[in-house]
Protein backbone atom coordinates (compact mmCIF):
# COMPACT_ATOMS: atom_id res chain seq x y z
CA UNK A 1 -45.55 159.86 -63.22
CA UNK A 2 -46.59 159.58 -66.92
CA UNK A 3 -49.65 161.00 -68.08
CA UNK A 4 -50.92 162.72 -71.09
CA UNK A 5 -47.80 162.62 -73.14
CA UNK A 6 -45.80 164.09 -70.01
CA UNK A 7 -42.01 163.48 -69.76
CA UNK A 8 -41.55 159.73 -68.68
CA UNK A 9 -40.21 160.08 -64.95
CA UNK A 10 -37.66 157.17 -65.10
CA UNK A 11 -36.26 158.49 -68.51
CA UNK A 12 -32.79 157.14 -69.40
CA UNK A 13 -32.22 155.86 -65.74
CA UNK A 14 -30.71 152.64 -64.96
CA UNK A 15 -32.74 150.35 -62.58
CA UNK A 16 -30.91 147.14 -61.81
CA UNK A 17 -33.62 144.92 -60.13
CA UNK A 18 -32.45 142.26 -57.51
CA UNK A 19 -35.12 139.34 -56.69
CA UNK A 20 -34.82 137.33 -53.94
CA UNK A 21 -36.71 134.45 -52.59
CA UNK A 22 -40.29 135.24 -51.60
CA UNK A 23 -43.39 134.56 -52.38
CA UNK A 24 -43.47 137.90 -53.12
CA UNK A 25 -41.28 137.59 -56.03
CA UNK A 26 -44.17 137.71 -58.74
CA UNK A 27 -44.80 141.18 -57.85
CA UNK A 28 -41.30 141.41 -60.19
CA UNK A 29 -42.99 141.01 -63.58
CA UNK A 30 -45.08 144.26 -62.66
CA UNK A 31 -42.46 145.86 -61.45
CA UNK A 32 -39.98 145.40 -64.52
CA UNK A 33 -43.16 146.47 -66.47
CA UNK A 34 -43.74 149.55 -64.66
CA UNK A 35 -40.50 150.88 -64.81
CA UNK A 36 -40.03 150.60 -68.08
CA UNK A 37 -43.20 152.01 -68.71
CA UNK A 38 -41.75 155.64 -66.83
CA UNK A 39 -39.00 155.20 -69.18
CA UNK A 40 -36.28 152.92 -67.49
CA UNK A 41 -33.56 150.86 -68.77
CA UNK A 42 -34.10 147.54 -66.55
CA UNK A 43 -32.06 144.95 -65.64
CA UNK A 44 -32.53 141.77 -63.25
CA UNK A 45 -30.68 139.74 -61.08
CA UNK A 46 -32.07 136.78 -59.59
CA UNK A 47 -31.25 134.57 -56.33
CA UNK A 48 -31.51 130.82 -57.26
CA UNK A 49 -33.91 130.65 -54.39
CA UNK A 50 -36.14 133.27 -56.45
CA UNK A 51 -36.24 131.40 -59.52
CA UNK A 52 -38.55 128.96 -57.56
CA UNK A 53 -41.30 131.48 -57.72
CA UNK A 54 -41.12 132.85 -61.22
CA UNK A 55 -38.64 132.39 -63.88
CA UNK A 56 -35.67 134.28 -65.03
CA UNK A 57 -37.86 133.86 -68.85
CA UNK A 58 -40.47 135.89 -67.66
CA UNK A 59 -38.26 138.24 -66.32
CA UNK A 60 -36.03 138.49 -69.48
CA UNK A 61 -39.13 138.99 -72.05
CA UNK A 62 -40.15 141.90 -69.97
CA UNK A 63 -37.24 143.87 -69.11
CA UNK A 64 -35.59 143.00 -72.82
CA UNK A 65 -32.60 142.29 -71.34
CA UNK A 66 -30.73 138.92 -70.10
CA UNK A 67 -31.46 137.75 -66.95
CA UNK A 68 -28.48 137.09 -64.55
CA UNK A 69 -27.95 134.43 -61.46
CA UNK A 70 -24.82 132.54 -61.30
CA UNK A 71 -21.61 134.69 -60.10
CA UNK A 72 -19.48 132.01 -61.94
CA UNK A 73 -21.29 132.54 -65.05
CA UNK A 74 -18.29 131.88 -67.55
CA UNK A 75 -19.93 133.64 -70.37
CA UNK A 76 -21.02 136.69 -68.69
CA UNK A 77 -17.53 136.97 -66.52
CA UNK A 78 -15.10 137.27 -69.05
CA UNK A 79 -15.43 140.49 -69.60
CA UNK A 80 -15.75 140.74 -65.46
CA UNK A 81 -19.99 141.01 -66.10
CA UNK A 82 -20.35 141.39 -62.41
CA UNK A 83 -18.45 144.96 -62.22
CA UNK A 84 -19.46 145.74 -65.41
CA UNK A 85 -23.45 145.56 -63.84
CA UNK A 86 -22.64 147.10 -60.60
CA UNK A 87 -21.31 149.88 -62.51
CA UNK A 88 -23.98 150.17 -64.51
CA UNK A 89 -26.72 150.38 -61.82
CA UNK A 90 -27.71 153.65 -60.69
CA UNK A 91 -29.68 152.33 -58.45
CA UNK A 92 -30.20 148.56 -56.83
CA UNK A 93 -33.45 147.87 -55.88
CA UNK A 94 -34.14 144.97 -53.89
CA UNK A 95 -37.27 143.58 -54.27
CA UNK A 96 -38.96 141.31 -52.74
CA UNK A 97 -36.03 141.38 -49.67
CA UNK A 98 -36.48 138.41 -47.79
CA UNK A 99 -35.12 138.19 -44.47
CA UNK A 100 -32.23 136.02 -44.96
CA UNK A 101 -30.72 138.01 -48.28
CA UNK A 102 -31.50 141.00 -45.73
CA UNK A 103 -29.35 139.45 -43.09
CA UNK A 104 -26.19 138.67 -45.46
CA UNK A 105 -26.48 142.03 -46.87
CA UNK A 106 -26.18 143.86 -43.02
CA UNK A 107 -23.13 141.24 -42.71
CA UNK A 108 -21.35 142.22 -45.97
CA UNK A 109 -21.30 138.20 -47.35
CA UNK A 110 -20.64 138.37 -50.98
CA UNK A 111 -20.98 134.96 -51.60
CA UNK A 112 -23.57 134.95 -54.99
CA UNK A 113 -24.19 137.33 -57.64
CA UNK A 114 -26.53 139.58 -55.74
CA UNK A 115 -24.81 140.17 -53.02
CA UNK A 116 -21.25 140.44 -54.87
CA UNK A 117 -22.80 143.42 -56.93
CA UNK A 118 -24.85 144.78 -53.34
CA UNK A 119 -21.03 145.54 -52.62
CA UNK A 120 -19.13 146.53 -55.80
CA UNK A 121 -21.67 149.08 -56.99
CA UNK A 122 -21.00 152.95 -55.50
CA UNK A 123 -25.23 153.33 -56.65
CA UNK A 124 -28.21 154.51 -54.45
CA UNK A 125 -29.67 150.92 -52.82
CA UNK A 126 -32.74 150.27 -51.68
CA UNK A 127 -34.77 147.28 -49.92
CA UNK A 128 -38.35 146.37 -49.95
CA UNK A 129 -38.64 144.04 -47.20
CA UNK A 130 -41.34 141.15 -47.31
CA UNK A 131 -41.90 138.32 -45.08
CA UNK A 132 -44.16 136.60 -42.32
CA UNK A 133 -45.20 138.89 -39.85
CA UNK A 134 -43.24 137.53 -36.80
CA UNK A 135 -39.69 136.85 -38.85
CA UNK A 136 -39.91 141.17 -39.44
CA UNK A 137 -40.83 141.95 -36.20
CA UNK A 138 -37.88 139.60 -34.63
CA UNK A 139 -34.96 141.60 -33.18
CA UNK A 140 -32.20 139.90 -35.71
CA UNK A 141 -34.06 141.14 -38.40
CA UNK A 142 -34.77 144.82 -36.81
CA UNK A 143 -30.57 144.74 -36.02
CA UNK A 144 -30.25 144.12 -39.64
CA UNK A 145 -32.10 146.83 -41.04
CA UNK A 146 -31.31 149.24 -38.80
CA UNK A 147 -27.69 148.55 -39.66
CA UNK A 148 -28.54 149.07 -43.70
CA UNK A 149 -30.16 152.36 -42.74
CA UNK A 150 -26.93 153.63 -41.02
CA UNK A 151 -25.15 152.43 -43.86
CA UNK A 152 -27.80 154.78 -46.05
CA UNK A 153 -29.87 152.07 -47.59
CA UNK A 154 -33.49 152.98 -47.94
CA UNK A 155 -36.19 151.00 -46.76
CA UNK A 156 -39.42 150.94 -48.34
CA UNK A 157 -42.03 148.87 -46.70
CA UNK A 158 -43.20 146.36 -45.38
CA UNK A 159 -46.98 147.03 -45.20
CA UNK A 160 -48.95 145.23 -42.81
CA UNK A 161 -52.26 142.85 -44.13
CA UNK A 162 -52.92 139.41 -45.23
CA UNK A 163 -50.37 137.21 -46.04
CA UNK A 164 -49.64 133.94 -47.52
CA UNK A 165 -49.39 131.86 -44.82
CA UNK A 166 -52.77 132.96 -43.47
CA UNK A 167 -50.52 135.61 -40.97
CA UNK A 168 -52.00 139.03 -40.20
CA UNK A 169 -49.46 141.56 -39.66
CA UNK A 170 -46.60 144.08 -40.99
CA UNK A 171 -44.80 142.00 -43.72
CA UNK A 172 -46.02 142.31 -47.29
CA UNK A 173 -43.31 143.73 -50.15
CA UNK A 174 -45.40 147.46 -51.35
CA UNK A 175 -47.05 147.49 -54.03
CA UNK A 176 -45.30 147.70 -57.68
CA UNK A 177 -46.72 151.16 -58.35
CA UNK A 178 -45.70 152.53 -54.93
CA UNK A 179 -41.96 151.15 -55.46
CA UNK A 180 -41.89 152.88 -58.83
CA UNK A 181 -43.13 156.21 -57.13
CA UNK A 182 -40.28 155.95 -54.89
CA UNK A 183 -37.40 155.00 -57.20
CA UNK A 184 -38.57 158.25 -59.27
CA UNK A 185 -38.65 160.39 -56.21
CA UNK A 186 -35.12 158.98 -55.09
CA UNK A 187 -33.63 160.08 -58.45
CA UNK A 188 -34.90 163.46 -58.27
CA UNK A 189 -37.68 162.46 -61.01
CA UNK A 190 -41.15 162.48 -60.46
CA UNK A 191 -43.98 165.05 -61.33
CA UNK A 192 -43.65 167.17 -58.21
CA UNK A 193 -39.63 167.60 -58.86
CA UNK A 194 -38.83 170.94 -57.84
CA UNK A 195 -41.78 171.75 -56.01
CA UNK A 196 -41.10 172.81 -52.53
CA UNK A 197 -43.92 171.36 -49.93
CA UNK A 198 -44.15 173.17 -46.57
CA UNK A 199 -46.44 170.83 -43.74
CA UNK A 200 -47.22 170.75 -40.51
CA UNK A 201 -48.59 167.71 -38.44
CA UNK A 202 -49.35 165.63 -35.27
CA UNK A 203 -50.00 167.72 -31.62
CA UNK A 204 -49.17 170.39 -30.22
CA UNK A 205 -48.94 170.69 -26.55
CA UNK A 206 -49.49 173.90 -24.90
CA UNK A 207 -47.67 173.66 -21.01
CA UNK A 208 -49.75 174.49 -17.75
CA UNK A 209 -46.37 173.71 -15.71
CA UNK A 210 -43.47 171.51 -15.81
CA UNK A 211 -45.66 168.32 -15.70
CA UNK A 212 -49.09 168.79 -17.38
CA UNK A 213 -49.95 170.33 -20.63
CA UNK A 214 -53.21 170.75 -23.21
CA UNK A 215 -53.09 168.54 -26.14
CA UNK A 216 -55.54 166.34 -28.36
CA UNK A 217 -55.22 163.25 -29.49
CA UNK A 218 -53.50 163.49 -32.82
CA UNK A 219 -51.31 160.66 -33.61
CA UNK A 220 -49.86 162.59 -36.85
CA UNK A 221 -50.34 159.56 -38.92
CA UNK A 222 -52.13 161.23 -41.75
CA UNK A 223 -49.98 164.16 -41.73
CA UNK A 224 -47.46 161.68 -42.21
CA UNK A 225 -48.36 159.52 -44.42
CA UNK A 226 -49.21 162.94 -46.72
CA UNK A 227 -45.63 164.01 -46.33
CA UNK A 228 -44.44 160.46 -47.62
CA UNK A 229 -47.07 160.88 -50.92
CA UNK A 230 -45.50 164.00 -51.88
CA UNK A 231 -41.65 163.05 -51.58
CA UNK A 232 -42.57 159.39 -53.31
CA UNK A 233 -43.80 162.06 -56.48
CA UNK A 234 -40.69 164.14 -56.48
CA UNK A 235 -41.58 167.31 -53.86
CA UNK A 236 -39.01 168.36 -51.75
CA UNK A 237 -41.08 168.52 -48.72
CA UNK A 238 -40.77 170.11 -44.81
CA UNK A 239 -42.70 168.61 -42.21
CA UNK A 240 -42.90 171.16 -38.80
CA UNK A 241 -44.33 168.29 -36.50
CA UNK A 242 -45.72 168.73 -32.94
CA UNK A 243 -44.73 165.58 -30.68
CA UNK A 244 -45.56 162.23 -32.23
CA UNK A 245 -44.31 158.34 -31.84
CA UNK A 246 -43.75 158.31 -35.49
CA UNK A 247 -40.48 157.55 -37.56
CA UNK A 248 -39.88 160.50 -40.02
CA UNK A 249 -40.68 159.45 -43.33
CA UNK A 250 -37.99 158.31 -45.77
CA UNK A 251 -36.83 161.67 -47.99
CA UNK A 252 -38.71 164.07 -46.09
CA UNK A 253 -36.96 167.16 -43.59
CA UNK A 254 -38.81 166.44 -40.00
CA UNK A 255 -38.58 170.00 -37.53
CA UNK A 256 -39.95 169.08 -34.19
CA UNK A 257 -41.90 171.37 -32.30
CA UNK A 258 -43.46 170.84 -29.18
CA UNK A 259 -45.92 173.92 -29.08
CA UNK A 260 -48.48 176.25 -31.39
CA UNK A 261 -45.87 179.24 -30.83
CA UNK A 262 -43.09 176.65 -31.88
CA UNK A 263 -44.56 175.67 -34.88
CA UNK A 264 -45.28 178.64 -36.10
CA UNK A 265 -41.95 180.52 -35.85
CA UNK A 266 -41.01 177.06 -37.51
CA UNK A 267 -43.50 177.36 -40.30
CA UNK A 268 -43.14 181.68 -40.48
CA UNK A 269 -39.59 180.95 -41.38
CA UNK A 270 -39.62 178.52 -44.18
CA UNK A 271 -42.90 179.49 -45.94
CA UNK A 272 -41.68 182.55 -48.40
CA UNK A 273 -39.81 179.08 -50.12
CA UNK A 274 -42.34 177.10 -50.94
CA UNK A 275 -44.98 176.55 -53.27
CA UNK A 276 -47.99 174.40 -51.48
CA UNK A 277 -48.74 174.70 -48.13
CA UNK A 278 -50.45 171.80 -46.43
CA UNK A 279 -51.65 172.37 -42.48
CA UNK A 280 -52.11 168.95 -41.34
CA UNK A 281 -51.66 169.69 -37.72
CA UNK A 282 -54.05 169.41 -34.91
CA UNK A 283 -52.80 172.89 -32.74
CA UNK A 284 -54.10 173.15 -29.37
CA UNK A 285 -56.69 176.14 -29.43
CA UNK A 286 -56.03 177.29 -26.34
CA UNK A 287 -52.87 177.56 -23.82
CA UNK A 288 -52.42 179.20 -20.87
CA UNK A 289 -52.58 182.15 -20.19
CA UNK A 290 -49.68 181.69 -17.35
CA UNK A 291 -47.16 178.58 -17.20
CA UNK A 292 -46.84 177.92 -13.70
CA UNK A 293 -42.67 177.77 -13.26
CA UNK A 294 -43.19 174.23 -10.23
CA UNK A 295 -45.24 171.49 -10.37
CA UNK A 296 -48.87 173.07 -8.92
CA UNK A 297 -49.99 170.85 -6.26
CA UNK A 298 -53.49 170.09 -5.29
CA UNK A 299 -53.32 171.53 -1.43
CA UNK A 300 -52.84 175.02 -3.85
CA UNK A 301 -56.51 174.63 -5.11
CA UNK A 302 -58.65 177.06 -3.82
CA UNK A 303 -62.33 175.48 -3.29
CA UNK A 304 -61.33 172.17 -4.50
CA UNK A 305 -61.15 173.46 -8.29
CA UNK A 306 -58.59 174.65 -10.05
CA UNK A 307 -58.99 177.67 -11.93
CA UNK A 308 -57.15 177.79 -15.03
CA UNK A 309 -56.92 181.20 -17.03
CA UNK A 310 -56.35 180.35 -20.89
CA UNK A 311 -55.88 182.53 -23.97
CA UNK A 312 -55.75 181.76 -27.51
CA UNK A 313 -53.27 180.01 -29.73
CA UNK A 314 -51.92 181.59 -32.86
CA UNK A 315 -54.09 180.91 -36.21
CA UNK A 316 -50.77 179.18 -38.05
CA UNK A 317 -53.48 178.85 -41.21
CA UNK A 318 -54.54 181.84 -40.94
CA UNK A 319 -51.71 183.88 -40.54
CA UNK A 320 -50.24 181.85 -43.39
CA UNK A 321 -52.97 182.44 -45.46
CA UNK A 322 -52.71 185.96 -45.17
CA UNK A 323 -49.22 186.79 -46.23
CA UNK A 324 -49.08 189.16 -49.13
CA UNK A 325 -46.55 186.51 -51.26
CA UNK A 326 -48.48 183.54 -49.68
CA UNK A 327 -48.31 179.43 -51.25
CA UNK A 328 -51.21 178.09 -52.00
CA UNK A 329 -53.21 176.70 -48.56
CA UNK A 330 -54.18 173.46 -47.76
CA UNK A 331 -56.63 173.46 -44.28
CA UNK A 332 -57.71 170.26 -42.22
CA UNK A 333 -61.10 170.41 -40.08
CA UNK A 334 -61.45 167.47 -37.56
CA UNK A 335 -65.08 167.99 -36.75
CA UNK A 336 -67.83 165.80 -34.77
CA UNK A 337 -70.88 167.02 -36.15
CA UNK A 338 -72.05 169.30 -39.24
CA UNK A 339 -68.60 168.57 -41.00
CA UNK A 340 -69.35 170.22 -43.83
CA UNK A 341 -70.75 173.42 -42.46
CA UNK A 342 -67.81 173.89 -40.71
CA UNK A 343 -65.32 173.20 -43.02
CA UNK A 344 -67.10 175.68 -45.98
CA UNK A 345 -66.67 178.23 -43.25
CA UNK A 346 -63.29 177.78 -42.64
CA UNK A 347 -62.63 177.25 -45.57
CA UNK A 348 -63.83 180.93 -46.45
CA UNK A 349 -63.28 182.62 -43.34
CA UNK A 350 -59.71 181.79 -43.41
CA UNK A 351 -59.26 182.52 -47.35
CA UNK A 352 -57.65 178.61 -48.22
CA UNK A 353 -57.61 177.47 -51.51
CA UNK A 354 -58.90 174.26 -49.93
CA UNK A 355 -59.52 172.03 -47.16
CA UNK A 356 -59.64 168.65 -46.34
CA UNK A 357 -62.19 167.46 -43.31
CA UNK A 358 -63.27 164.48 -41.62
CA UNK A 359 -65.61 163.18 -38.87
CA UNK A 360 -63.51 162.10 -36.03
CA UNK A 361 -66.52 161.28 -33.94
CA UNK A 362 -66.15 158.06 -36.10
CA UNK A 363 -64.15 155.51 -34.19
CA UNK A 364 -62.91 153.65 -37.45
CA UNK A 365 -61.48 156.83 -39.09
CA UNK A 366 -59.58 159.63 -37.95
CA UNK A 367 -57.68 160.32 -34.58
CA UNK A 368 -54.92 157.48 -34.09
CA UNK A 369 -56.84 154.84 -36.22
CA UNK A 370 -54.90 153.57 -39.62
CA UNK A 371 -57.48 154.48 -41.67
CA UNK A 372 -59.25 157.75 -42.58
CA UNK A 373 -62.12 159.32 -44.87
CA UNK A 374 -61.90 162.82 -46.26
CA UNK A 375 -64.42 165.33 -47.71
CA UNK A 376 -62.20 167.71 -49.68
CA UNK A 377 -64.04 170.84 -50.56
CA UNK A 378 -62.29 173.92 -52.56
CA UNK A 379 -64.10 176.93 -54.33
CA UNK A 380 -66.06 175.64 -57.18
CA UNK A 381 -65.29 171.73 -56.82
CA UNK A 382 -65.55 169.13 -53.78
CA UNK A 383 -64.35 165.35 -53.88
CA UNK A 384 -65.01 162.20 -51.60
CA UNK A 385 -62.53 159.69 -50.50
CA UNK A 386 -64.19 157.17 -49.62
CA UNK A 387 -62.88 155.45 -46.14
CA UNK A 388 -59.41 153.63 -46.85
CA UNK A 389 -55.69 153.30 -44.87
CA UNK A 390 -54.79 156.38 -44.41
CA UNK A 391 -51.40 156.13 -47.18
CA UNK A 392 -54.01 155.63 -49.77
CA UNK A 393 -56.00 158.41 -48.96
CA UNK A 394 -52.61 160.69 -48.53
CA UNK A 395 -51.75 159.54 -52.50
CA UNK A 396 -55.59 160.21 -53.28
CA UNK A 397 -55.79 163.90 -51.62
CA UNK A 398 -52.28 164.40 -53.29
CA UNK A 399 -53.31 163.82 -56.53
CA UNK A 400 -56.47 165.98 -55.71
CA UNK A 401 -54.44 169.25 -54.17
CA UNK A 402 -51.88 168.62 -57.72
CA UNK A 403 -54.96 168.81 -59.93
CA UNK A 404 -56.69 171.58 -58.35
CA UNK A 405 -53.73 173.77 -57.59
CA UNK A 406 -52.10 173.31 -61.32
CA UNK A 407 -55.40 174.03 -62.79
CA UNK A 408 -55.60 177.06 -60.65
CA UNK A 409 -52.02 178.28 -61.16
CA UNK A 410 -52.49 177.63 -65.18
C-alpha cells in the first residue's frame, strides 16, 4: 500500500469495476477512489439495476472516465466498445455481486453489458459477493459460486454482521480498503511483493492408537486469517496446517499435517526460502511415547486406569529459531494466567524476534471464538490490540511484525 512517498501499488494497472444491484453499491464511490489513489487506471460498468442506488455521475467524476451500461450503446459500439473494454481490463472486479448477476455469471448469460464483457475478456475476475444472509447461504447460490471458483474466479467475501434489512449473518460486500488490498496482492503488487512468508497453524494431533489421539482445541482461525493478511499485501505465503475445518485462504499454499513430527519436516524443508517466519500453531506438547498398532480396549486396563507413557514433542520454534541462516521468528503463547510473564520468557528463552500472546482463559477471545486480543511484545517495544474479529487483528499484527522486522533488518 502507499505510504510515505512509496511506489503506488496499483501503478499503471487497469481495474475495470462492475456494479451490480445492491444496496451495497455505494461502497463503489470508495472503491473507485481507493484505487486510484494506489495508482489505478479505473473504469466502471454499471447494471441498470445498480444505477438505482448511486449514479453512473458519481461514478464518472471519480474514476475520470465515462461510465458504461447499455450493451446497445450506439455511440460507444461503433468502434465494438464492448471488446475494446474487455480487452482493456486486466482485471474485472465485481463489486457489490448480488446474487442474481452471480447466478447468470455461473450460467454464462451474456445478455447486458456486464455480463457480455464477464465473457469476452481473457483478464483475472473476481467477485465480492453481498446479500441477505439466507439468499448466500441457499444451495443455488453456493452451486453458483462454487462453479465460478472451478472456473478460477476469486471470491472475496462476504463478511458476516449487520445488514440492511435488520438480518444478522454472513452477507455484507468487504470493505473498500480490504478489496483494494486484494486486487494489489492478485497482481503481484502490494508492499510485501516478493517476500516469502513461511506459517504454521491450527492442531496438531499426536496418535495414542488408531482411534484416539492428544490435541487442543485450536480451530486455526487466527492462523488463518494471518495467512490471508499477508497474501492480501503481496507475500507469497506457506501455511503448514495441523487438521482444521477451515477453507484455505484465497492465494495462499495450504500443506496439511496431521502431527508435531509432520509439521516440522514440513516446516524444516521450506524455511532456508523464506524471509518471516510466523508459528501460529497450537502443537501438542506431548505424544506418546508408544502408538498402540489396535484399538486398546478397556478390559486391557490394568487397575481400572490406564497408564499412558508420553514424551515430548519437537520445539518447531525453537529449532527454527536456532538455525544458523534462520528468518526472522514470529512465536504465539496461548496462556491462562500471568500472560505476560510467560510470553517475555519465551520470548527470550527461545531467542524470537517476537511474539504474539493472548489469554485464552477468556471465553470471548481466543480458542475457536471469531474474535481475538493480542499482547505483542518484541525486544525493546510491546503493542496492544485491543479485542476485535480476529481478520482485523491478523491485518493489525501484520502491519506490526512489517514495522518491527523492516526497522530491524534496516
Amino acid at each position: 500500500m502507499m505510504a510515505g512517498g512509496e511506489v503506488q501499488g496499483l501503478a499503471g494497472r487497469r481495474v475495470l469495476l462492475a456494479v451490480s444491484g445492491g444496496i451495497a453499491a455505494y461502497k463503489a464511490a470508495e472503491l473507485v477512489r481507493r484505487l486510484r489513489e494506489e495508482g489505478a487506471a479505473v473504469r466502471v460498468v454499471m447494471t441498470a439495476h445498480a444505477q438505482q442506488f448511486i449514479t453512473a455521475t458519481t461514478l464518472q467524476a471519480l474514476s475520470a472516465e465515462s461510465v458504461r451500461s447499455e450493451l446497445f450503446d450506439s455511440a460507444a459500439e461503433q468502434g465494438m466498445g464492448h471488446i475494446e473494454l474487455a480487452r482493456w481490463a486486466e482485471i474485472i472486479l465485481l463489486a457489490p455481486a448480488t446474487a442474481s448477476t452471480l447466478a447468470r455469471l455461473a450460467h454464462g448469460l451474456a445478455d447486458d453489458l456486464l455480463t457480455t464483457l464477464w465473457l469476452a475478456s481473457p483478464a483475472l475476475k473476481a467477485v465480492a459477493p453481498a446479500m441477505n444472509q439466507q439468499m448466500w447461504r441457499a444451495a443455488a447460490t453456493q452451486r453458483n459460486v462454487q462453479s465460478l471458483c472451478a472456473d478460477g474466479v476469486l471470491c472475496w467475501g462476504p463478511e458476516a454482521g449487520d445488514q440492511a434489512c435488520g438480518d444478522v449473518g454472513p452477507g455484507r460486500m468487504r470493505e473498500p480498503q480490504e478489496l483494494v488490498r486484494q486486487v494489489i496482492a492478485a497482481l503481484g503488487g502490494g508492499d510485501l511483493s516478493g517476500v516469502e512468508v513461511l506459517m504454521t497453524a491450527g492442531p496438531t494431533r499426536e496418535a495414542i492408537d488408531p482411534v484416539r489421539y492428544i490435541s487442543n482445541h485450536s480451530s486455526g482461525k487466527m492462523g488463518y486469517a494471518l495467512a490471508a493478511a499477508f497474501a492480501a499485501r503481496g507475500a507469497s505465503v506457506t501455511l503448514v496446517s495441523g487438521p482444521v475445518a477451515l477453507p484455505p485462504p484465497a492465494g495462499v499454499e495450504c500443506i496439511a499435517v496431521i502431527s508435531a513430527e509432520e509439521m516440522l519436516q514440513a516446516v524444516l524443508a521450506r524455511v532456508a526460502a523464506c524471509q518471516l517466519f510466523v508459528a501460529c500453531a497450537a502443537v501438542a506438547d506431548y505424544r506418546a511415547r508408544t502408538v498402540a498398532a489396535r484399538k486398546l480396549k478397556k478390559s486391557e486396563a490394568q487397575e481400572s486406569l490406564w497408564r499412558l507413557e508420553l514424551e515430548p514433542t519437537p520445539d518447531i520454534l525453537a529449532t527454527v529459531a536456532a538455525q544458523p541462516q534462520r528468518p526472522w521468528v514470529v512465536g504465539f503463547a496461548a496462556e491462562t494466567h500471568d500472560v505476560e510473564n510467560y510470553a517475555l520468557a519465551k520470548l527470550q528463552g527461545k531467542r524470537l524476534d517476537m511474539i504474539a500472546c493472548n489469554d485464552v482463559s477468556r471465553a470471548d477471545i481466543g480458542f475457536a471464538a471469531d474474535d481475538n486480543a493480542l499482547l505483542v511484545l518484541w525486544q525493546g517495544g510491546r503493542r496492544e490490540l485491543a479485542r476485535a474479529s480476529k481478520k482485523q487483528i491478523a491485518e493489525q499484527l501484520v502491519d506490526t511484525i512489517v514495522d518491527v522486522w523492516r526497522s530491524r533488518e534496516g
